[in-house]
Protein backbone atom coordinates (compact mmCIF):
# COMPACT_ATOMS: atom_id res chain seq x y z
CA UNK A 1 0.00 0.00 0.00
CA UNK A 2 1.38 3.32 -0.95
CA UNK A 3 1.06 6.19 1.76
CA UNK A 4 -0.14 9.02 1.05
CA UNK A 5 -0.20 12.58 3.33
CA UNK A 6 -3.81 12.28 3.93
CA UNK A 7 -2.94 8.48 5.46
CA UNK A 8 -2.13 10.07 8.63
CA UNK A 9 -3.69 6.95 10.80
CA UNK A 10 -1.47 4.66 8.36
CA UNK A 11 1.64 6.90 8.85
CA UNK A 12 1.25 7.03 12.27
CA UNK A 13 1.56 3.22 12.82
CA UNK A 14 4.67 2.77 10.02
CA UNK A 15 6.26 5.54 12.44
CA UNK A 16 5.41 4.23 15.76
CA UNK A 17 6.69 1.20 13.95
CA UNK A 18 9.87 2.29 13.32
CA UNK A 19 10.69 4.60 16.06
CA UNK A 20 8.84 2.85 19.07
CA UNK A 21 10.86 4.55 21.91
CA UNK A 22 10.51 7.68 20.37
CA UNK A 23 7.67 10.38 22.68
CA UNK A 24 5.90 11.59 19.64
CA UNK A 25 4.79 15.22 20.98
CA UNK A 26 9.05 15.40 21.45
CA UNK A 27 9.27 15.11 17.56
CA UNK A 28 9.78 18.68 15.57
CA UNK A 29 8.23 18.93 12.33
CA UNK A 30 11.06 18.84 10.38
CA UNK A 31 12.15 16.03 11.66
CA UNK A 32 8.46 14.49 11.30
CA UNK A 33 8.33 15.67 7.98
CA UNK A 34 11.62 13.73 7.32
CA UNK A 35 10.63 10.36 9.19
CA UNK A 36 7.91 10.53 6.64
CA UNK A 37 9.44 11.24 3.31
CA UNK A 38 11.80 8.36 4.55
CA UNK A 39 9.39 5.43 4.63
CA UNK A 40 9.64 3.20 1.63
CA UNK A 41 5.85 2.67 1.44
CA UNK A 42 5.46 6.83 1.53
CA UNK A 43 4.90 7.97 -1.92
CA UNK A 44 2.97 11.60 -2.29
CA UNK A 45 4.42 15.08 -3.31
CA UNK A 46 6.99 16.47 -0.22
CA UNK A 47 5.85 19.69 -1.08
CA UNK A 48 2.29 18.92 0.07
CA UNK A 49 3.37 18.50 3.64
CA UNK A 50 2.14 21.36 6.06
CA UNK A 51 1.96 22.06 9.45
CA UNK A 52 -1.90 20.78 9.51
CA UNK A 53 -0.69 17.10 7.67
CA UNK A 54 1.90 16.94 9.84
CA UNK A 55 -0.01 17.62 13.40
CA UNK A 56 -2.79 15.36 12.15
CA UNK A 57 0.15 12.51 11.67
CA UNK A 58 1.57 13.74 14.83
CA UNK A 59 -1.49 13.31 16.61
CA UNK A 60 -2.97 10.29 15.54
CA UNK A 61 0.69 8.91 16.51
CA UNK A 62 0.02 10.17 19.73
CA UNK A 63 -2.57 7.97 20.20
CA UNK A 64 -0.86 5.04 18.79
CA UNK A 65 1.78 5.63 21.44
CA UNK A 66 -0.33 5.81 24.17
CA UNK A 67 -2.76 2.99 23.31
């Protein structure tokens, strides 16, 4: 399956995934934004990242953490 930015549920997991120690709300956006571009199933536009994409991913992440 090929991620998209609007996938943020599906991003969140690959990232929680791949960075399980890793406090989420600790994370800067640029750093996010790179996690992101950086997993192989991740294929959208990097310019279509924002701030909004990137707290939704950051949030739903938050809850992956936590549950």
């Amino acid at each position: 399956m090929k991620l998209k930015w609007s996938d943020s549920r599906e991003i969140a997991i690959r990232l929680s995934d791949e960075h399980p120690a890793v406090d989420p709300l600790t994370v800067r956006f640029t750093d996010l934004r790179a996690w992101v571009l950086a997993l192989p199933e991740f294929d959208d536009d990097p310019g279509r990242s924002g701030e909004k994409i990137l707290e939704a991913i950051q949030m739903a992440w938050v809850d992956e953490h936590q549950g």
